[in-house]
Protein backbone atom coordinates (compact mmCIF):
# COMPACT_ATOMS: atom_id res chain seq x y z
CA UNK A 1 -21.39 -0.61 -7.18
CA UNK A 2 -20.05 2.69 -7.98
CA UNK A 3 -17.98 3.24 -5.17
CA UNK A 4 -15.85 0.78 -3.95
CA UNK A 5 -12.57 0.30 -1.64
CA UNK A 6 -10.15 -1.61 -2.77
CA UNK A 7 -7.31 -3.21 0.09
CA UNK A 8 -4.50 -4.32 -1.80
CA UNK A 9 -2.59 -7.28 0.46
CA UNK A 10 -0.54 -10.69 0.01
CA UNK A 11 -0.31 -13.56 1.94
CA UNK A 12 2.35 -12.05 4.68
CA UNK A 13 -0.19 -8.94 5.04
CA UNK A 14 -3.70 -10.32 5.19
CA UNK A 15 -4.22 -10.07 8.83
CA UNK A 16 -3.75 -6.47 8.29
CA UNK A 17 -6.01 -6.49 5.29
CA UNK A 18 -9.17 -8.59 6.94
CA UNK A 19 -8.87 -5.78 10.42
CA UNK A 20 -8.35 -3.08 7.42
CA UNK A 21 -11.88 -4.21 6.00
CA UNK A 22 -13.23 -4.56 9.12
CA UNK A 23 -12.65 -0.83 9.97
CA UNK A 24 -14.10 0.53 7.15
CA UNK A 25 -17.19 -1.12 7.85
CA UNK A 26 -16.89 -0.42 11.26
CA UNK A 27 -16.72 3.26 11.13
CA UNK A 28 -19.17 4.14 8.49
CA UNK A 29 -22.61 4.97 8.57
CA UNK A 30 -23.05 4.91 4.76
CA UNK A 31 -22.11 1.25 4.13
CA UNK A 32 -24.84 0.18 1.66
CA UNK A 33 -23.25 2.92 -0.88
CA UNK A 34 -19.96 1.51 -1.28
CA UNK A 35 -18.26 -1.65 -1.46
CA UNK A 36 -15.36 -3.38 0.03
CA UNK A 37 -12.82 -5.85 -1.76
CA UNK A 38 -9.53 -7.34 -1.01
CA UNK A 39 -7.13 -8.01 -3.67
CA UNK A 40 -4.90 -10.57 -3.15
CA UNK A 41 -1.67 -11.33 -5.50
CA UNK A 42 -2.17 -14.66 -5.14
CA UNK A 43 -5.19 -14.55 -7.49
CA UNK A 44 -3.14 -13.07 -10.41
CA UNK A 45 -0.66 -16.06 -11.58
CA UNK A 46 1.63 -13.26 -13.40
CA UNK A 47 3.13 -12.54 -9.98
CA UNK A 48 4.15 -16.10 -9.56
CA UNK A 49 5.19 -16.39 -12.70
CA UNK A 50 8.57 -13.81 -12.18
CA UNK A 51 8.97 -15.27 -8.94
CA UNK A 52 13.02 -15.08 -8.66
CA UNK A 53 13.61 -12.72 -12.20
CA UNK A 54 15.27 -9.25 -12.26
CA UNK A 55 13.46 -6.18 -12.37
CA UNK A 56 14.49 -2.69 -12.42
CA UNK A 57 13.97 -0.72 -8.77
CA UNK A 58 14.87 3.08 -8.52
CA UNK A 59 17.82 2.27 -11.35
CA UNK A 60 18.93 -1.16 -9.34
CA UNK A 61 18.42 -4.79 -10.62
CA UNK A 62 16.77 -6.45 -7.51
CA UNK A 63 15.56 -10.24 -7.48
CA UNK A 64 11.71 -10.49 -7.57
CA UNK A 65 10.56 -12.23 -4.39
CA UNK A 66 6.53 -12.87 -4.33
CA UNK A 67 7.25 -14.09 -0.43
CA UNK A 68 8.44 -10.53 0.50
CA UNK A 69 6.24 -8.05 2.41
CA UNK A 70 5.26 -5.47 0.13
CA UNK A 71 5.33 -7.94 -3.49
CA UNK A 72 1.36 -6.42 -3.45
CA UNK A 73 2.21 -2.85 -4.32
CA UNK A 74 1.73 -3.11 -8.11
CA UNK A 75 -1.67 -4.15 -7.32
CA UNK A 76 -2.44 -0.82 -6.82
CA UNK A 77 -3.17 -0.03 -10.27
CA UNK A 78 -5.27 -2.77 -10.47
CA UNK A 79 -9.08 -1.46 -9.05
CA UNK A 80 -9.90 1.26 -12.61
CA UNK A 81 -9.95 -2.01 -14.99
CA UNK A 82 -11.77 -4.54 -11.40
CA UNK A 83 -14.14 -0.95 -12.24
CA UNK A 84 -14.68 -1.96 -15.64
CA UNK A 85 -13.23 1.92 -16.14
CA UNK A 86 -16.57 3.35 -14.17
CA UNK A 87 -16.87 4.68 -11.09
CA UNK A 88 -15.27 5.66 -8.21
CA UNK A 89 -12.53 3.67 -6.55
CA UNK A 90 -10.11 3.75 -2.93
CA UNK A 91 -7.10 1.94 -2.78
CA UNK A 92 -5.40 1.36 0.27
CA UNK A 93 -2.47 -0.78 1.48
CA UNK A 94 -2.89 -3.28 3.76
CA UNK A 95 -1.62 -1.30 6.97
CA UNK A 96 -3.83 1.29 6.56
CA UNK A 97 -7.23 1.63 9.35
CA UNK A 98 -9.90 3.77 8.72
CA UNK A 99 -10.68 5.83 12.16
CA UNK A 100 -13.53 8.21 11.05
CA UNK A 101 -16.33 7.21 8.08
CA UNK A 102 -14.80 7.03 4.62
CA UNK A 103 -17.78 8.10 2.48
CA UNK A 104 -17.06 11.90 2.89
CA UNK A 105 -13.83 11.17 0.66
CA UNK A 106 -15.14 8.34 -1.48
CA UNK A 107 -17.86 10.85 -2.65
CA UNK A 108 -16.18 14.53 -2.69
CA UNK A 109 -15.74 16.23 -5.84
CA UNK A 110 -12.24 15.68 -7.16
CA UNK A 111 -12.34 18.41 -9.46
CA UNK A 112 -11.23 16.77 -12.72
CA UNK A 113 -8.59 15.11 -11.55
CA UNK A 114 -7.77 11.23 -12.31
CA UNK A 115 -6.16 10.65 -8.99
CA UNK A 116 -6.36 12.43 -5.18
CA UNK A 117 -3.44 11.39 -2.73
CA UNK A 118 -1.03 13.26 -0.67
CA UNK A 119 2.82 13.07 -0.85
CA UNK A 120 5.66 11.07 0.82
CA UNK A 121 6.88 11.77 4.00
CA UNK A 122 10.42 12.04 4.83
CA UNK A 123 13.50 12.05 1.82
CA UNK A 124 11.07 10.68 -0.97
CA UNK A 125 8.50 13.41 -0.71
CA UNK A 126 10.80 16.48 -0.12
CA UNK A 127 13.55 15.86 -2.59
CA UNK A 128 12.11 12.83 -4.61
CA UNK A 129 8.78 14.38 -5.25
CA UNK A 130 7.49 11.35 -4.86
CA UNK A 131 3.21 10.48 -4.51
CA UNK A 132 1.94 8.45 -1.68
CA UNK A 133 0.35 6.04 -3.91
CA UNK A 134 -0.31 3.86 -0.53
CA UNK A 135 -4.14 5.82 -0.58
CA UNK A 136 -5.32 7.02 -3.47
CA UNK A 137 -8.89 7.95 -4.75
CA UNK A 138 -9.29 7.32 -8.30
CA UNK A 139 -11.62 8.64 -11.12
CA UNK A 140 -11.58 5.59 -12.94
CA UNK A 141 -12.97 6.61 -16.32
CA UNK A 142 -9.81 8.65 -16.42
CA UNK A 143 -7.34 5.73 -16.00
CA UNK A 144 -8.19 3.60 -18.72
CA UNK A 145 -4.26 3.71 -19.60
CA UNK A 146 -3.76 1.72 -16.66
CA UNK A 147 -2.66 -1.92 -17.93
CA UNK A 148 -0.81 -3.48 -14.38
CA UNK A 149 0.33 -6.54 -15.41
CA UNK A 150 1.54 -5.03 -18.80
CA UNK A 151 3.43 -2.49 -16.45
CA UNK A 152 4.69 -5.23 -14.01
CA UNK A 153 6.27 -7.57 -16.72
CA UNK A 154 7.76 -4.85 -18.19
CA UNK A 155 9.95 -3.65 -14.90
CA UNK A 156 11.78 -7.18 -16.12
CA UNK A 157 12.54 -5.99 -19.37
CA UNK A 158 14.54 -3.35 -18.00
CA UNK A 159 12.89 -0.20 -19.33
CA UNK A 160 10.46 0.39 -17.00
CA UNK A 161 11.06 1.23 -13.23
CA UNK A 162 9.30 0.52 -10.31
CA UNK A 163 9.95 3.70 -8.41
CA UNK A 164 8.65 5.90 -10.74
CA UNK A 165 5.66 3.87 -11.50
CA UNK A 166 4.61 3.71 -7.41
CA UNK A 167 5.28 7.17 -7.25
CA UNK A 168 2.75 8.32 -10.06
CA UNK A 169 6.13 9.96 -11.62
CA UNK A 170 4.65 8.41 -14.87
CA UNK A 171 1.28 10.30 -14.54
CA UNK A 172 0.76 13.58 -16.28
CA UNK A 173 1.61 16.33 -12.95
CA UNK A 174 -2.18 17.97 -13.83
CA UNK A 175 -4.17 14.88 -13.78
CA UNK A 176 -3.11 14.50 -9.70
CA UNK A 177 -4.84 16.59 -6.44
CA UNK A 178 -4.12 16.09 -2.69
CA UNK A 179 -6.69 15.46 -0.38
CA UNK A 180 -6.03 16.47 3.51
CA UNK A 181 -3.21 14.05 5.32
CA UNK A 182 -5.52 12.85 7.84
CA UNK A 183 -6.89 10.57 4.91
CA UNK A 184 -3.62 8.71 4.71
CA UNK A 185 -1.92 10.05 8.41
CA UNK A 186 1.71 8.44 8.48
CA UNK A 187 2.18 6.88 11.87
CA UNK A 188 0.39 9.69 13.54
CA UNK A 189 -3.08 8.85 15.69
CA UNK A 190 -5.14 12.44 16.37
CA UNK A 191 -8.56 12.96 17.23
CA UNK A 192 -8.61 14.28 13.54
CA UNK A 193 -6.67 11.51 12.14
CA UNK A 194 -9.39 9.87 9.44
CA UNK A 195 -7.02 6.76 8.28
CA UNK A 196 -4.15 5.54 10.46
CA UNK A 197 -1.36 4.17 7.85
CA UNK A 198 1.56 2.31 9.97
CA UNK A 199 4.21 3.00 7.36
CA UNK A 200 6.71 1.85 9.98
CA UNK A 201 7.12 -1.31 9.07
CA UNK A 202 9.47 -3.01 11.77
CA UNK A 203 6.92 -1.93 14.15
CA UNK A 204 3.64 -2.78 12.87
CA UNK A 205 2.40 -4.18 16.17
CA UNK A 206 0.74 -7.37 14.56
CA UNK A 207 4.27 -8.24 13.57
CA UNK A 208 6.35 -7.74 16.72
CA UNK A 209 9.41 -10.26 17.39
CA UNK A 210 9.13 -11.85 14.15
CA UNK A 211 11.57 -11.80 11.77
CA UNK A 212 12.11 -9.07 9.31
CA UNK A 213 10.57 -9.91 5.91
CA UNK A 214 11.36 -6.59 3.75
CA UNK A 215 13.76 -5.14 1.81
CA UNK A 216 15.23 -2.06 2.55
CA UNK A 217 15.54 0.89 -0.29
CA UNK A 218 19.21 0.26 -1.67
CA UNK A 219 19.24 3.95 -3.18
CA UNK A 220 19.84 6.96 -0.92
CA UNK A 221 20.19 10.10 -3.05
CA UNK A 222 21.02 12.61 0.25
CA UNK A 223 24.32 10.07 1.26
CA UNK A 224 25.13 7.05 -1.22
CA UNK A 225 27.19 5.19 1.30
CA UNK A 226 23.85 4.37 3.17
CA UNK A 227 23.07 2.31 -0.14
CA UNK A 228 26.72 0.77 -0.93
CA UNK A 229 26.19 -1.17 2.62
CA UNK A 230 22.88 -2.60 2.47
CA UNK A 231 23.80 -3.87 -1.04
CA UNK A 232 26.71 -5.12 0.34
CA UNK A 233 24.65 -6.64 2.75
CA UNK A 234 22.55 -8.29 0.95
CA UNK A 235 25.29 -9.61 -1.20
CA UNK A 236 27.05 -10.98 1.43
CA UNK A 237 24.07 -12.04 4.34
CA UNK A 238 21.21 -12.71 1.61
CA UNK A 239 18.10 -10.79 1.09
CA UNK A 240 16.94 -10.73 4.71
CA UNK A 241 20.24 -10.80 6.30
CA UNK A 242 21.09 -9.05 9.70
CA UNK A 243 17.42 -7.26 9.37
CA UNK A 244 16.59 -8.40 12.63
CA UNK A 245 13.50 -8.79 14.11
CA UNK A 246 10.05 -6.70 14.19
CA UNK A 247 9.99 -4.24 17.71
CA UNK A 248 7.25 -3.11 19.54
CA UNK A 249 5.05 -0.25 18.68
CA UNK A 250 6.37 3.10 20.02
CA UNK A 251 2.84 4.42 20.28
CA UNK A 252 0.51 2.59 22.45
CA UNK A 253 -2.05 4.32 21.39
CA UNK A 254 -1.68 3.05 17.79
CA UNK A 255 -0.75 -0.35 19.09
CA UNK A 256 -4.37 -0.36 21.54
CA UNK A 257 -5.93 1.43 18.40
CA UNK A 258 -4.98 -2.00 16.26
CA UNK A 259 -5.57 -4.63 18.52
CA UNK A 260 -8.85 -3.23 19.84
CA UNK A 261 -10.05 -3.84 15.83
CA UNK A 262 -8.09 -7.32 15.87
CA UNK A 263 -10.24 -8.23 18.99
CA UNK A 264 -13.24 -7.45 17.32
CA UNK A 265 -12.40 -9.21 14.04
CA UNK A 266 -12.26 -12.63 16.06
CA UNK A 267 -15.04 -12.17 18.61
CA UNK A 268 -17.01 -11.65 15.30
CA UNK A 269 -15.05 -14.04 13.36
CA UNK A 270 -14.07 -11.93 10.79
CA UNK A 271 -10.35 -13.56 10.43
CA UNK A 272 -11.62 -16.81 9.83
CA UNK A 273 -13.60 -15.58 6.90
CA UNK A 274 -13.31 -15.91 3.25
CA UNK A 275 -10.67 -13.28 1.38
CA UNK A 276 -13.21 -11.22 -0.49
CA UNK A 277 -15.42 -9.62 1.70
C-alpha cells in the first residue's frame, strides 16, 4: 500500500500497541486506503545484540537495556526503507490512540517537506528545540538517508548521540513542517483532540501499581543538580532504583478513554492476536 501506519512498540509496550492498532481502525472510515503494521524490536536481532553496551545519550554514557520501556524509539526511523523509499508513512509510539479518522493527515499535502510533526512540550521543546519525533508523517522518497540500524550501532561508537538523532536535530531545519497538535495532543483529551499521546509515563493507566521500568533523563540543562542525583542514583540503587511504582491516571477521562478501547480489543479478541496486524 501507499499509505501505511507504522506503531513502533517492544515487548513491555505491546498492549498499548495492539489497543493503538485497534483505534486506528476503529475510528476511520477510509480503512481499505491505508495500512496498519506493528514493529516490534524483537524482530531486528541488532537490538539484542548491544544488549548491556554503552551508548552515547544527550552527551552521557548510559548502559543499553533492550528490557527497558522505551528501547523501541530508534525504530522510528525504520518505516521509509519497510516503504521500500515509496509512499507515504505514520509513525507513532506505542502510547499514542487515534480519537478522530487518521486519513485526513495520512493524505494532506505536506508541501515538500520530508517530515510533518510538532515540537516537544515542556524544557525540550522551548529551550532544546527539540522535534516530537513520537508522530511523525513521512515523505518517504525523501528519507532514503535513513539507515537505523547503521545509526543505532553507531550511538556505541561514541560519535553519534541519541538525543539529537530522536529529536530530528540531525535533519536539515527546511526539510521539517508541523502539522496541528491535536495530531499528537500530549496528555490532553478535547473534543478536538485527533490522537491522544500519554507521554506521562508513570501514569499510563494500563501500567498502574507496577513497578517503574524507565529511565529518567540524567541531563537537565535549566538546573544540573536535578541530573547529578539521579546519576547518583542510579549509581548507587541500580538502573530502576527508588523509581517507585506506576500511579493512577489523573484524568479519568483519558483513563475511561483507554480502557473503553482495551475492552473492545478483548471482547473482539484483538489482544490475543498475532503482532502484525
Amino acid at each position: 500500500m501507499d499509505h501505511c501506519v507504522f506503531i513502533q512498540t517492544n515487548h513491555k509496550q505491546i498492549v498499548g500497541a495492539k489497543v493503538a492498532a485497534y483505534a486506528l481502525r476503529r475510528f476511520s472510515e477510509h480503512n481499505e486506503r491505508f495500512g496498519v503494521r506493528i514493529i516490534d524490536t524483537r524482530d531486528y536481532p541488532w537490538f539484542a545484540a548491544r544488549e548491556g553496551q554503552s551508548y552515547l545519550r544527550d552527551g552521557v554514557q548510559r548502559v543499553w537495556l533492550n528490557d527497558d520501556l522505551q528501547s523501541f524509539t530508534p525504530t522510528r526511523f525504520l518505516p521509509p526503507g519497510l516503504m521500500d523509499f515509496q509512499g507515504r508513512a505514520l509513525v507513532i509510539d506505542p502510547d499514542v490512540f487515534a480519537a478522530a479518522d487518521i486519513w485526513p493527515l495520512l493524505s494532506r499535502d505536506m508541501g515538500g517537506k520530508a517530515i510533518l510533526c510538532r515540537m516537544r512540550s515542556g524544557p525540550k521543546g522551548l529551550v532544546d528545540k527539540c522535534f516530537a519525533s513520537s508522530v511523525m508523517l513521512l515523505d518517504c522518497t525523501r528519507l532514503r538517508h535513513w539507515d537505523p540500524e547503521r545509526q543505532f550501532n553507531a550511538m556505541f561508537d561514541g560519535d553519534y548521540d541519541y538525543q539529537p538523532w530522536v529529536c530530528l536535530k540531525n535533519e536539515p531545519r527546511e526539510s521539517i513542517g508541523f502539522f496541528e497538535p491535536e495530531w499528537n495532543d500530549f496528555d490532553r483529551f478535547t473534543p478536538a483532540t485527533r490522537m491522544l499521546h500519554t507521554t506521562r509515563r508513570k501514569t499510563q493507566p494500563w501500567k498502574t501499581g507496577l513497578p517503574v521500568d524507565w529511565r529518567p533523563s540524567e541531563r537537565f540543562r535549566l538546573f544540573p543538580p536535578v541530573a547529578w542525583l539521579l546519576r547518583l542514583r542510579r549509581h548507587l540503587f541500580g538502573e530502576y532504583g527508588l523509581m517507585g511504582n506506576y500511579r493512577a491516571h489523573p484524568d479519568v477521562n483519558q483513563e475511561r478513554f483507554f480502557f473503553g478501547l482495551l475492552k473492545e480489543c478483548l471482547a473482539q479478541g484483538v489482544i490475543l492476536s498475532l503482532i502484525h496486524i
